[in-house]
N, C-alpha and C. Protein backbone atom coordinates (compact mmCIF):
# COMPACT_ATOMS: atom_id res chain seq x y z
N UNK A 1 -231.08 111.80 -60.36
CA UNK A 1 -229.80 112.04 -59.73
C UNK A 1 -230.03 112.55 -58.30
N UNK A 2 -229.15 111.94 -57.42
CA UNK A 2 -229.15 112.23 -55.86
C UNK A 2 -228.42 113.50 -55.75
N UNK A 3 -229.09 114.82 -55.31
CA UNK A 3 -227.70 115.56 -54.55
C UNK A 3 -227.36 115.10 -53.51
N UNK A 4 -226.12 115.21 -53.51
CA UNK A 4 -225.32 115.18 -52.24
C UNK A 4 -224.96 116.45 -51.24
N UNK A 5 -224.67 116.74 -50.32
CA UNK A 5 -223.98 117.85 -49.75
C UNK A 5 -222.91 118.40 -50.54
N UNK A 6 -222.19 117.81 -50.71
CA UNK A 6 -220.95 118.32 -51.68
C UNK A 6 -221.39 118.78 -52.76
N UNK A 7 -222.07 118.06 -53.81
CA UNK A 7 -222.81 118.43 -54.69
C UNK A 7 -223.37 119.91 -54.70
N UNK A 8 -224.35 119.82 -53.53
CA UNK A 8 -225.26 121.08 -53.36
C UNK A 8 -223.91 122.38 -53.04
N UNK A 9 -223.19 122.24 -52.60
CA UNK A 9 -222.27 123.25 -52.59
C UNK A 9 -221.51 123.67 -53.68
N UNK A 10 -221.28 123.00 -54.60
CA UNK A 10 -221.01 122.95 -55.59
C UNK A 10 -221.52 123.72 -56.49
N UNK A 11 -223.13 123.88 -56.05
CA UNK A 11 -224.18 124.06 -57.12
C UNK A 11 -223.83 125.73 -56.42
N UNK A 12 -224.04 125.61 -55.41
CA UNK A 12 -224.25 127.59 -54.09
C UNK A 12 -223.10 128.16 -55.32
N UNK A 13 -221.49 127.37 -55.15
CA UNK A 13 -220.78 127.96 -55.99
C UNK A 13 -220.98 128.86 -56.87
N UNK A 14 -221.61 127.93 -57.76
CA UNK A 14 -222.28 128.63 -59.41
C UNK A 14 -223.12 129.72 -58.94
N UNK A 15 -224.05 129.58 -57.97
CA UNK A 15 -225.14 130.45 -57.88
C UNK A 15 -224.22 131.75 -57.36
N UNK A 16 -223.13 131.56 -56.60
CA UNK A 16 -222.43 132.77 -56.66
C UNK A 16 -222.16 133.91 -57.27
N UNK A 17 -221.87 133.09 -58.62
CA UNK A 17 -221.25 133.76 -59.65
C UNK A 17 -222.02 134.93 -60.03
N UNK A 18 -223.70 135.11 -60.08
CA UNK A 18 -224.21 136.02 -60.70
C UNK A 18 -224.17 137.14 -59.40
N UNK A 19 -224.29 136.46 -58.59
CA UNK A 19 -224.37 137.80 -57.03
C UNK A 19 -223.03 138.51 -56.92
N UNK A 20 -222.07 137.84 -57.43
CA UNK A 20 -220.34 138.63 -57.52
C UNK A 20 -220.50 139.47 -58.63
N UNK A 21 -220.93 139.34 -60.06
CA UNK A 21 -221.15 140.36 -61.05
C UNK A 21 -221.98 141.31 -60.77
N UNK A 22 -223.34 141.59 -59.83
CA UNK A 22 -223.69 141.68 -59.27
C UNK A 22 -223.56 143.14 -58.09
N UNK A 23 -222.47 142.86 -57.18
CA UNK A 23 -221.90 143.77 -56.18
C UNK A 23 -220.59 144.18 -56.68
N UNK A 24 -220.32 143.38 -58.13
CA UNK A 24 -219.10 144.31 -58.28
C UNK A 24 -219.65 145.19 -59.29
N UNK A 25 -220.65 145.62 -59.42
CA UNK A 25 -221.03 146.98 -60.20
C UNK A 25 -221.70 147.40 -59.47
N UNK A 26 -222.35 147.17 -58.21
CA UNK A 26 -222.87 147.97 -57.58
C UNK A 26 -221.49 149.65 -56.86
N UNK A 27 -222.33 150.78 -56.81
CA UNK A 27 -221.80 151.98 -56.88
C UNK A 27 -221.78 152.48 -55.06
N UNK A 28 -221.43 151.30 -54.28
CA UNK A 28 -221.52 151.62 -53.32
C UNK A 28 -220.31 151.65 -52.53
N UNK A 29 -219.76 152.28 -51.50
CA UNK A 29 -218.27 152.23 -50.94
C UNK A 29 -217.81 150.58 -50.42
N UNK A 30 -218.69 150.10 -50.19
CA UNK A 30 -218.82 148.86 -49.63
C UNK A 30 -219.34 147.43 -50.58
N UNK A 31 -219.04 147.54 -52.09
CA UNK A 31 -219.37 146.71 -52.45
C UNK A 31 -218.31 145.94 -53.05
N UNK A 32 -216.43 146.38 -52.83
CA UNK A 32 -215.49 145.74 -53.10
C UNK A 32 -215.22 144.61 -51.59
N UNK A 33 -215.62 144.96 -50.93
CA UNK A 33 -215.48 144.35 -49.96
C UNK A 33 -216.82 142.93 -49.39
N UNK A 34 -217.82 143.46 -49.97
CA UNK A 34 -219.03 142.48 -50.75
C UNK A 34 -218.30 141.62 -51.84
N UNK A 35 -217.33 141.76 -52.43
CA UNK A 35 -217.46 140.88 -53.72
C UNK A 35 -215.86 139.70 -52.84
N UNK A 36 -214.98 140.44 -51.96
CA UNK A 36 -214.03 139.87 -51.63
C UNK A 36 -215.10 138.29 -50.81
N UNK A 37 -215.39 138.96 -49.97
CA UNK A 37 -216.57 138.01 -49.32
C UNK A 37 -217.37 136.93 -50.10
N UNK A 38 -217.68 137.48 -50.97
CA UNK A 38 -218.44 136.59 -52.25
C UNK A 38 -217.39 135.41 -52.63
N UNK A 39 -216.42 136.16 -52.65
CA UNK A 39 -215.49 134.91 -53.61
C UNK A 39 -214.65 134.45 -52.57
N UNK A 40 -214.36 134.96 -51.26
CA UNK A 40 -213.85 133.77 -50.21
C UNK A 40 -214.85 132.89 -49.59
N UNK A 41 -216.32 132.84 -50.03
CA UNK A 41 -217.15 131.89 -49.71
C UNK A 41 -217.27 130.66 -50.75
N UNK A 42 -217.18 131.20 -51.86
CA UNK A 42 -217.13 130.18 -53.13
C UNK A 42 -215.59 129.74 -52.73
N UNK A 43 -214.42 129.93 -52.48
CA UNK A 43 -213.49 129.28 -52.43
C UNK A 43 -213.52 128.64 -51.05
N UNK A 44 -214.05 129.06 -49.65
CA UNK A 44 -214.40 127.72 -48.59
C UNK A 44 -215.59 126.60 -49.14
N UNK A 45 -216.39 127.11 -50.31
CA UNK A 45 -217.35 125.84 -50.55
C UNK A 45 -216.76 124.60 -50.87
N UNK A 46 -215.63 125.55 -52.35
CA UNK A 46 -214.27 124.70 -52.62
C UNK A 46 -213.77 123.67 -52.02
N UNK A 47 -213.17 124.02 -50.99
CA UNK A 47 -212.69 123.43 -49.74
C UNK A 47 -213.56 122.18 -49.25
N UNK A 48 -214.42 122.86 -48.69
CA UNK A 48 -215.68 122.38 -47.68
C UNK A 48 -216.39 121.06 -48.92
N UNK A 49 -216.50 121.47 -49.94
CA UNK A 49 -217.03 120.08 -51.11
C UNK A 49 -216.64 118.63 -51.00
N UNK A 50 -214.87 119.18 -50.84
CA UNK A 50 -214.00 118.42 -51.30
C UNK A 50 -213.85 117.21 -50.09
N UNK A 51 -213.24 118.27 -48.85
CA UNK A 51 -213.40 117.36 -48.05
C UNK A 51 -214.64 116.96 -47.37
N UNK A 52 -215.71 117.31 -47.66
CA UNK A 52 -216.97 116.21 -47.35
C UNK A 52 -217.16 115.36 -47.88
N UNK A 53 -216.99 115.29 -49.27
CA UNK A 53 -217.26 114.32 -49.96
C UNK A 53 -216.13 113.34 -49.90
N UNK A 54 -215.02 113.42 -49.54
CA UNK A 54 -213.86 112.27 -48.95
C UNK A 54 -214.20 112.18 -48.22
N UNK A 55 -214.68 112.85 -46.77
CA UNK A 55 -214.78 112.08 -45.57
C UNK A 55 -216.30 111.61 -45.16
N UNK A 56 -216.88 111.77 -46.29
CA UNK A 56 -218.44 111.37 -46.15
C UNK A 56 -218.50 109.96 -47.00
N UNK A 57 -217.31 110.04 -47.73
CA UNK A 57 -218.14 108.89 -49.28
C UNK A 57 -219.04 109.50 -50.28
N UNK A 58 -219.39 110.76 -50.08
CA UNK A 58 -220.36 110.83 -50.96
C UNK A 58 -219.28 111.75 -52.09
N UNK A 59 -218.89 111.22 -52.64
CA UNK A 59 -218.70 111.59 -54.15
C UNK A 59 -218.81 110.77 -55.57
N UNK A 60 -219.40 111.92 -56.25
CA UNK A 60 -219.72 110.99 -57.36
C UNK A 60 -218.95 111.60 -58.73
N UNK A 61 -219.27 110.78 -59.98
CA UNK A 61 -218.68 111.62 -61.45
C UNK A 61 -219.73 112.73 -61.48
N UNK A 62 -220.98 112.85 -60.67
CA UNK A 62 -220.96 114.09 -61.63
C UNK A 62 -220.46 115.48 -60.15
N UNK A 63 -220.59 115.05 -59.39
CA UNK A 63 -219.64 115.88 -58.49
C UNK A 63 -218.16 115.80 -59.06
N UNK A 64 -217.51 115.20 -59.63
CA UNK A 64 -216.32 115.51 -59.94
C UNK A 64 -215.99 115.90 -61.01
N UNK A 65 -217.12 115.49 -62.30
CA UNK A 65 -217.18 116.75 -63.40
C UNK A 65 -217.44 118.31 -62.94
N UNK A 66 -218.77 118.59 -62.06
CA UNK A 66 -219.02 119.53 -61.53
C UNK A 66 -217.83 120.38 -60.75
N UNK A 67 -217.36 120.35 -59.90
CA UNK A 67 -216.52 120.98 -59.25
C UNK A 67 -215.27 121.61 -59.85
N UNK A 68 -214.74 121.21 -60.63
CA UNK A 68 -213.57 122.07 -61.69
C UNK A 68 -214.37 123.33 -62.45
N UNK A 69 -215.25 122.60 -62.99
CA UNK A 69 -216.35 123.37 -63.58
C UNK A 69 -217.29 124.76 -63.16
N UNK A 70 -217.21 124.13 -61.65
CA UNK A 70 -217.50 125.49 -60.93
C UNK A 70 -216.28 126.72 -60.64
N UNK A 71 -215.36 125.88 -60.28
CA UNK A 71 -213.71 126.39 -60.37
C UNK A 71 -213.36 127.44 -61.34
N UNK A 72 -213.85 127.21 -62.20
CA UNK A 72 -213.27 127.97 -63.71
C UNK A 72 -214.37 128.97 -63.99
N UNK A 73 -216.04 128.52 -63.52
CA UNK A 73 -216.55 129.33 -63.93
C UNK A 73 -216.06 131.13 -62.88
N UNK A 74 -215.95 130.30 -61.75
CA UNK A 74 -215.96 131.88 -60.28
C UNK A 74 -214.48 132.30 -60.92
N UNK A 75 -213.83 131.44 -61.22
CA UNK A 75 -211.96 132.82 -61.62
C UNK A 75 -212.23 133.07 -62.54
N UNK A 76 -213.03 132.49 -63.77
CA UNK A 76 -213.21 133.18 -64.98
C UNK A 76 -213.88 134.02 -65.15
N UNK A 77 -214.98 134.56 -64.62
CA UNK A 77 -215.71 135.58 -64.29
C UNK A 77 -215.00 136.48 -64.02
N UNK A 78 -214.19 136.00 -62.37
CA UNK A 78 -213.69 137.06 -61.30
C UNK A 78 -212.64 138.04 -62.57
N UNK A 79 -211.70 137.19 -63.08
CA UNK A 79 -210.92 138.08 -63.94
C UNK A 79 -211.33 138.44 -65.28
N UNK A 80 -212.63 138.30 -65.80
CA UNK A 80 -213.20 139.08 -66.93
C UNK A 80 -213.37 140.79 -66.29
N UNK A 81 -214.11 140.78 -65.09
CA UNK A 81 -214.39 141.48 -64.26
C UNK A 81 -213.31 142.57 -63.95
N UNK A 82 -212.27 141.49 -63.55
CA UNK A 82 -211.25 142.88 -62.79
C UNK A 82 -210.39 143.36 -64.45
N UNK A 83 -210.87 142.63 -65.20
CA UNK A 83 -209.83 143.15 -66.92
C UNK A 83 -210.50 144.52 -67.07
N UNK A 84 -211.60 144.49 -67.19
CA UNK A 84 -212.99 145.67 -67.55
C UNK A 84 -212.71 146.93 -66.37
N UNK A 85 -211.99 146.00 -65.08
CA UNK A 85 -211.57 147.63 -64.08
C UNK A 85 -210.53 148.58 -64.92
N UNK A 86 -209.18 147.58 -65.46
CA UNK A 86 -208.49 148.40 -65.77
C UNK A 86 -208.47 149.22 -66.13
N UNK A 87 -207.68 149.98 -66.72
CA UNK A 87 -207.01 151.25 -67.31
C UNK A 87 -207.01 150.42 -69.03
N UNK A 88 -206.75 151.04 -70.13
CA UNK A 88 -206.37 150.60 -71.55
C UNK A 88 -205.12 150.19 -71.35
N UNK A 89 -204.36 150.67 -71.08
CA UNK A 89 -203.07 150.55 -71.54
C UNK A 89 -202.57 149.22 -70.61
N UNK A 90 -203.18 148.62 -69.38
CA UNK A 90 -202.84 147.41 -68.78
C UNK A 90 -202.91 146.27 -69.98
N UNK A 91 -202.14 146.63 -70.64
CA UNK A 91 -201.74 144.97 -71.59
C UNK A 91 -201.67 143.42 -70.66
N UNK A 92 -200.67 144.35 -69.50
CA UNK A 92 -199.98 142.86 -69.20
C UNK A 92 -201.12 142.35 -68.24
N UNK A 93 -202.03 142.81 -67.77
CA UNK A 93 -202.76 142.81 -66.72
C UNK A 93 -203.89 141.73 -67.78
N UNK A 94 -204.18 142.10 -68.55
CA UNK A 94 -205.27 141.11 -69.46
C UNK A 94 -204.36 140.18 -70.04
N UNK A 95 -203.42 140.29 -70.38
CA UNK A 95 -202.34 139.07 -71.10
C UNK A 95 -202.85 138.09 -70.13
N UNK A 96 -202.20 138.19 -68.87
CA UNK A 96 -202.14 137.29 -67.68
C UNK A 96 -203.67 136.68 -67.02
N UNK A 97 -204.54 137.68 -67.48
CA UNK A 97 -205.81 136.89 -67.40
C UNK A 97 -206.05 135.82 -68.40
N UNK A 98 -205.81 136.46 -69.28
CA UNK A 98 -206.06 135.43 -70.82
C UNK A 98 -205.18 134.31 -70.58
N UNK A 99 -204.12 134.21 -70.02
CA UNK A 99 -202.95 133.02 -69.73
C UNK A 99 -203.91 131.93 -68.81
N UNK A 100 -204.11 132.57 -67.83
CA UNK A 100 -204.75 131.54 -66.80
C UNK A 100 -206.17 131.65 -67.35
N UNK A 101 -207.20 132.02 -68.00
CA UNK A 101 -207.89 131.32 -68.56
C UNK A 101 -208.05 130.64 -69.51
N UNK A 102 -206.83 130.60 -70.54
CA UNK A 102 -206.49 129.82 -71.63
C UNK A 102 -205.82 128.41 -71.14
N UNK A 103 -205.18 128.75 -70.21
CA UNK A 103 -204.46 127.22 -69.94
C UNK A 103 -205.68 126.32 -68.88
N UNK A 104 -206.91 126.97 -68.02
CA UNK A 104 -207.62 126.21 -67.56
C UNK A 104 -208.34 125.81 -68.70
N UNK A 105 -208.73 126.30 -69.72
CA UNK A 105 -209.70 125.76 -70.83
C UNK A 105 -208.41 124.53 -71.34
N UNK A 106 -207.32 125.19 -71.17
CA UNK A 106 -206.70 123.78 -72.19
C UNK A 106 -206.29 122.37 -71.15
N UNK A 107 -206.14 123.36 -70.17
CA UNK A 107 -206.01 122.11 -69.29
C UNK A 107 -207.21 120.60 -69.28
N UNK A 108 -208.24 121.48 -69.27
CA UNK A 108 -209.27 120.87 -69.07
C UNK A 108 -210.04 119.80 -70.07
N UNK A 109 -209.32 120.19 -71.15
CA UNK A 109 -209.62 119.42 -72.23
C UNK A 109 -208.37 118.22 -72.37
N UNK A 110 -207.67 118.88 -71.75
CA UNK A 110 -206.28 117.41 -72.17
C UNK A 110 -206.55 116.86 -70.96
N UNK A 111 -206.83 117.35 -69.78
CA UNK A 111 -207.22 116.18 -68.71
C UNK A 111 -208.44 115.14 -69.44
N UNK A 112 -209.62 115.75 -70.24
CA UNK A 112 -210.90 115.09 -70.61
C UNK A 112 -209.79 114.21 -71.87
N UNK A 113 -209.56 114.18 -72.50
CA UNK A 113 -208.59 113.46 -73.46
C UNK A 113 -207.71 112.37 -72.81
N UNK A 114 -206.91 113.10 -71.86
CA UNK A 114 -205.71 112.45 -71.09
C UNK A 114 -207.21 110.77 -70.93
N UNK A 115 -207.83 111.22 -69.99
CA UNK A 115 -208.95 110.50 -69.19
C UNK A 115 -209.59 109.62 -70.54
N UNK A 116 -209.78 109.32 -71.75
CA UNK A 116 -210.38 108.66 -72.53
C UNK A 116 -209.49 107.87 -73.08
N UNK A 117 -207.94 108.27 -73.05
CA UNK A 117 -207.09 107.34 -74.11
C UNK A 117 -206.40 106.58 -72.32
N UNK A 118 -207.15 106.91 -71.39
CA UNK A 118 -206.63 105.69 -70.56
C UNK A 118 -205.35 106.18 -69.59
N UNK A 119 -204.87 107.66 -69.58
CA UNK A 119 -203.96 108.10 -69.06
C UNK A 119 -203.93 109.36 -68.20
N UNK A 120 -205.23 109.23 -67.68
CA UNK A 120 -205.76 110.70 -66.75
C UNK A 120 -204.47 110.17 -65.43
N UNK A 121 -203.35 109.99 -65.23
CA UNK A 121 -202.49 109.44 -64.15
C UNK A 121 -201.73 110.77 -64.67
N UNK A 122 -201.30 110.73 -66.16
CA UNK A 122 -200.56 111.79 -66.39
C UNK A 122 -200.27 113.35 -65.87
N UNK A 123 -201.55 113.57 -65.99
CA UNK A 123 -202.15 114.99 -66.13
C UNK A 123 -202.89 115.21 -64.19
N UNK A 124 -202.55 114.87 -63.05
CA UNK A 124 -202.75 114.80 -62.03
C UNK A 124 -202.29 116.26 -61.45
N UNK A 125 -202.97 117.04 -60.60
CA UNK A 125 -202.83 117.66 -60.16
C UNK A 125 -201.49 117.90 -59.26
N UNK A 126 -200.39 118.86 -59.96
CA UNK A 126 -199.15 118.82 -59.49
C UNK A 126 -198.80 119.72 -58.53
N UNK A 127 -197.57 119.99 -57.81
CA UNK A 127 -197.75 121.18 -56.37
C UNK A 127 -197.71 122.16 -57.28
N UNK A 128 -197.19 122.34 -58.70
CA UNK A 128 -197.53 123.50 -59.45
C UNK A 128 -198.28 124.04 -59.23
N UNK A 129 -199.22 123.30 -59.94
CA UNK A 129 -200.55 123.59 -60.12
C UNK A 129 -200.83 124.35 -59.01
N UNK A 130 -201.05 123.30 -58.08
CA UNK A 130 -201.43 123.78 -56.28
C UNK A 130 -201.19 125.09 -56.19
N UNK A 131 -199.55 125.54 -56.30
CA UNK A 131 -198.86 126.70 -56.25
C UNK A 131 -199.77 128.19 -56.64
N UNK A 132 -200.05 127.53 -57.96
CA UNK A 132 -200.30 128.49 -58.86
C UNK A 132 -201.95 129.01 -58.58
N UNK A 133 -202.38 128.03 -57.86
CA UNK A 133 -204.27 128.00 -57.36
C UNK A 133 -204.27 129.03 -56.35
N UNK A 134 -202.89 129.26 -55.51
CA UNK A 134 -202.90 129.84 -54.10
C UNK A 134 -202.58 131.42 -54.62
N UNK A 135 -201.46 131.49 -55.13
CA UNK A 135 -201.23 132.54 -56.42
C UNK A 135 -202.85 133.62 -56.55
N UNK A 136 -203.10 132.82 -57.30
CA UNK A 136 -204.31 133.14 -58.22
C UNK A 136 -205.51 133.59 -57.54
N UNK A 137 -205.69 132.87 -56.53
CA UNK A 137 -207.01 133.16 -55.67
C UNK A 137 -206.82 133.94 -54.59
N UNK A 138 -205.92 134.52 -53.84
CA UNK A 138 -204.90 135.57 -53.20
C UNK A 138 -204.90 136.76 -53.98
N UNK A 139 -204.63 136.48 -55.54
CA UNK A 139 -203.99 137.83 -56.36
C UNK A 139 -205.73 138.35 -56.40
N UNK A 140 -206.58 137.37 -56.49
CA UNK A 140 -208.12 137.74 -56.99
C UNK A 140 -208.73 138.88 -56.02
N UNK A 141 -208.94 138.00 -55.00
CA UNK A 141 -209.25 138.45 -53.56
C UNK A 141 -208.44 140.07 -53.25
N UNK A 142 -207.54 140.05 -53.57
CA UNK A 142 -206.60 140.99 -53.50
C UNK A 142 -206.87 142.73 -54.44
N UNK A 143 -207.25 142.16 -55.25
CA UNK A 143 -208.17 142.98 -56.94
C UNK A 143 -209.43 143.03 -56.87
N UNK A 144 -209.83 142.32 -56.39
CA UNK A 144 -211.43 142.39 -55.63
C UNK A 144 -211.74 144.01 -54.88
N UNK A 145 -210.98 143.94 -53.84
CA UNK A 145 -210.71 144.60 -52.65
C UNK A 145 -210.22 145.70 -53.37
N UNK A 146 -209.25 145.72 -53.85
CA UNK A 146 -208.02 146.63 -54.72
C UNK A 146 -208.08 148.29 -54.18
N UNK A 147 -208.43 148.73 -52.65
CA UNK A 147 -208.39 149.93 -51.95
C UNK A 147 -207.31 149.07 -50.97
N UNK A 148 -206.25 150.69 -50.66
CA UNK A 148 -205.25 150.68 -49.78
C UNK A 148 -205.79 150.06 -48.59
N UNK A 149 -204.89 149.59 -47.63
CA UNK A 149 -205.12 149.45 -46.64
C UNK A 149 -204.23 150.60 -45.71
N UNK A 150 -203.98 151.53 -45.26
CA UNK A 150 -203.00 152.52 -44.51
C UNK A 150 -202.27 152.51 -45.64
N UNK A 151 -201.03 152.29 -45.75
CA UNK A 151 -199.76 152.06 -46.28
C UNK A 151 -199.51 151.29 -47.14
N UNK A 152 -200.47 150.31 -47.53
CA UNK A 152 -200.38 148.79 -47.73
C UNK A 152 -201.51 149.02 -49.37
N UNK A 153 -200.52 148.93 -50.12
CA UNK A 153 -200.91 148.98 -51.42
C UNK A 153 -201.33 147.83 -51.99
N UNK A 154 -202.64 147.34 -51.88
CA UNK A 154 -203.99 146.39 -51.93
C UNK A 154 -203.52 146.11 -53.57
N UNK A 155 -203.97 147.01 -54.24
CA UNK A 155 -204.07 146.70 -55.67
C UNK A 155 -202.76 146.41 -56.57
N UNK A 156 -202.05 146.87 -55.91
CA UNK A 156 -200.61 146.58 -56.58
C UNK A 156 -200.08 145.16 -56.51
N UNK A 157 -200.26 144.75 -55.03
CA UNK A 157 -199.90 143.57 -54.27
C UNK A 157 -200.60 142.22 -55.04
N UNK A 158 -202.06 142.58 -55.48
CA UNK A 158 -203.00 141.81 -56.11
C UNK A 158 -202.43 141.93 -57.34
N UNK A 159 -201.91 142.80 -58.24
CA UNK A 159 -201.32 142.92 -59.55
C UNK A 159 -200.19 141.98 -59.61
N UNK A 160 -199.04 142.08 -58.59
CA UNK A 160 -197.55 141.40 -58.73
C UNK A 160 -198.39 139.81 -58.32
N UNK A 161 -199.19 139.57 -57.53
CA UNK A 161 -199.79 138.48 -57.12
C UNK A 161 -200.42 137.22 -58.32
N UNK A 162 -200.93 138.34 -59.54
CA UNK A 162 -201.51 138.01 -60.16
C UNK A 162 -200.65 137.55 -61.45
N UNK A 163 -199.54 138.45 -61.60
CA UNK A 163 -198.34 138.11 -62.38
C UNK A 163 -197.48 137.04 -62.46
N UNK A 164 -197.55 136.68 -60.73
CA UNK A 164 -196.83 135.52 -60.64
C UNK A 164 -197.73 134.53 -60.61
N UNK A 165 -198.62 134.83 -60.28
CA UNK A 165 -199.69 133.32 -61.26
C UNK A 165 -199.92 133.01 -62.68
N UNK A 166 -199.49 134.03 -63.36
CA UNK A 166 -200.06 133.96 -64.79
C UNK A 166 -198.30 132.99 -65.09
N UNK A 167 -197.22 133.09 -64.10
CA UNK A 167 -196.24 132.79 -64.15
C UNK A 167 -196.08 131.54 -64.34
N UNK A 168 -196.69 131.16 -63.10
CA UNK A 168 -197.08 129.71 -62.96
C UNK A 168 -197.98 129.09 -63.52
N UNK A 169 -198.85 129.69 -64.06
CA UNK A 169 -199.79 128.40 -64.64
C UNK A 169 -198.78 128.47 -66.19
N UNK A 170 -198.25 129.27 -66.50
CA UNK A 170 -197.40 128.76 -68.02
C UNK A 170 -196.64 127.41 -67.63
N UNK A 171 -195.57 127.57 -66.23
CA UNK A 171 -194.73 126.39 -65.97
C UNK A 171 -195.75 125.27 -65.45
N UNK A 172 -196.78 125.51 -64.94
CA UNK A 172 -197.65 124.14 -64.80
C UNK A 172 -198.36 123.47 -66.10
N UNK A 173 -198.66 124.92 -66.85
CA UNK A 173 -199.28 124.08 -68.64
C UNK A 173 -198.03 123.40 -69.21
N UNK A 174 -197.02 123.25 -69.03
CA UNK A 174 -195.76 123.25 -69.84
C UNK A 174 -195.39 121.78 -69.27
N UNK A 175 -196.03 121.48 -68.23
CA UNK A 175 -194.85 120.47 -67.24
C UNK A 175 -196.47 119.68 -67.39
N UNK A 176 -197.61 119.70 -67.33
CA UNK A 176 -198.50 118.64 -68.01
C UNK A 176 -198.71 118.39 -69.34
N UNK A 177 -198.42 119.46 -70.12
CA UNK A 177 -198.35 118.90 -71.54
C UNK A 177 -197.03 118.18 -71.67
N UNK A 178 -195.92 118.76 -71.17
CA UNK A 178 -194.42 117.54 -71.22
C UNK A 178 -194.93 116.39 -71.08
N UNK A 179 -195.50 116.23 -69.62
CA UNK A 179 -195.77 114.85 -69.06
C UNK A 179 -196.69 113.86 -70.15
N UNK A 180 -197.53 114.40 -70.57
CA UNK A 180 -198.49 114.04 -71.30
C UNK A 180 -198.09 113.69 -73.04
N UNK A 181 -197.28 114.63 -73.24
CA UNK A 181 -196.38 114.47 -75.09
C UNK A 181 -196.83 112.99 -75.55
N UNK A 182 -195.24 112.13 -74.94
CA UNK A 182 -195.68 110.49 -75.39
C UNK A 182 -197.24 110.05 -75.92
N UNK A 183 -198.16 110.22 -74.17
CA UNK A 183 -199.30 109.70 -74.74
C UNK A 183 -199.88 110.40 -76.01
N UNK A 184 -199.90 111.78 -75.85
CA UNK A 184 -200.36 112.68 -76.97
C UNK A 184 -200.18 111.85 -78.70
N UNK A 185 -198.59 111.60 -78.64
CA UNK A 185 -197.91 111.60 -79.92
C UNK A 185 -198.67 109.74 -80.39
N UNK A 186 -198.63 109.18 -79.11
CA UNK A 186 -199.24 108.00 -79.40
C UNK A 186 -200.59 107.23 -79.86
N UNK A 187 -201.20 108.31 -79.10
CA UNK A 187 -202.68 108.65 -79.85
C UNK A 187 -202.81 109.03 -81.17
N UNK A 188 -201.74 110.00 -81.95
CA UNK A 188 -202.05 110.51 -83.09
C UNK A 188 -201.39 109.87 -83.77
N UNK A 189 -200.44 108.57 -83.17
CA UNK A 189 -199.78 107.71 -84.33
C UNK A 189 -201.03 106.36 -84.70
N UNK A 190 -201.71 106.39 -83.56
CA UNK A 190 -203.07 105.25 -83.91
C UNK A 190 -204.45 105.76 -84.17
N UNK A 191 -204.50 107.08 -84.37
CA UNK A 191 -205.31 107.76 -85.23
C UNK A 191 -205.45 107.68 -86.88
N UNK A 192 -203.78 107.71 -86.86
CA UNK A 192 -202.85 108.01 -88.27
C UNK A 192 -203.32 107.11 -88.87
N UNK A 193 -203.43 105.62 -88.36
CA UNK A 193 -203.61 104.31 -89.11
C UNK A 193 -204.62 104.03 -89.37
């Protein structure tokens, strides 16, 4: 297998992940602000993958298996991480993690499904979705950091941030599984037989 540029960024991604677990236990005044950094570099690799590999040509299936994959691993981490900051009694604060990592695991499997019975058109990345990515990686970054700024209540902002993503990815799981039902029901009527 060839890496590509995109590829190889792809890969930095992952390698991220252990250097963010990493500085976010490190006991230093300066290591929330190490981990914000950490994870706005994995989200320009994001970026930077995507459009190289469109405006290069170089993308391939396993760059495009890879890259979701890296996706899920850096927010799934990031919010195992900030669950373990809380307090006990933040129910809603882990609910809403568990939401958006339950619906990327499910997403991800009805896109891999959608994609075998011939109907990955369905399940396409919607401005929801989009919505809910900007949400999410804002609320992260935000909880990362989670010290005041003057006046400017960091961790709270990242909390309501994070709420309304857990918001949205319910109405984005809801509006690709709608979309998707028919094929769903149609598959399990030619299973049936």
């Amino acid at each position: 297998m060839h890496l590509t540029v995109p590829t190889m960024l792809t890969l930095l991604r992952i390698a991220l992940v252990p250097v963010l677990v990493l500085f976010f236990y490190l006991p230093y005044s300066w290591s929330n602000l190490a981990c914000v950094i950490i994870f706005v570099a994995a989200a320009v690799t994001d970026i930077a993958d995507g459009a190289i590999a469109r405006g290069t040509g170089q993308t391939s299936r396993f760059g495009a298996f890879l890259d979701p994959v890296a996706d899920k691993i850096m927010v799934s981490t990031a919010l195992v991480l900030l669950v373990q900051r809380q307090e006990a009694y933040e129910v809603v604060f882990a609910l809403s993690a568990a939401i958006i990592i339950g619906r990327e695991i499910t997403i991800s499997a009805l896109r891999e499904w959608m994609s075998e019975i011939g109907e990955s058109q369905l399940v396409k990345v919607s401005w929801v979705g989009k919505l809910k990515t900007i949400f999410q990686m804002t609320a992260i970054g935000f909880l990362l950091y989670s010290e005041n700024l003057g006046p400017i209540p960091v961790a709270l902002i990242g909390e309501l941030l994070l709420y309304t993503a857990a918001a949205l990815t319910l109405w984005s799981m809801w509006s690709y599984l709608q979309s998707s039902w028919p094929a769903i029901k149609a598959a399990g009527k030619q299973d049936a037989q």
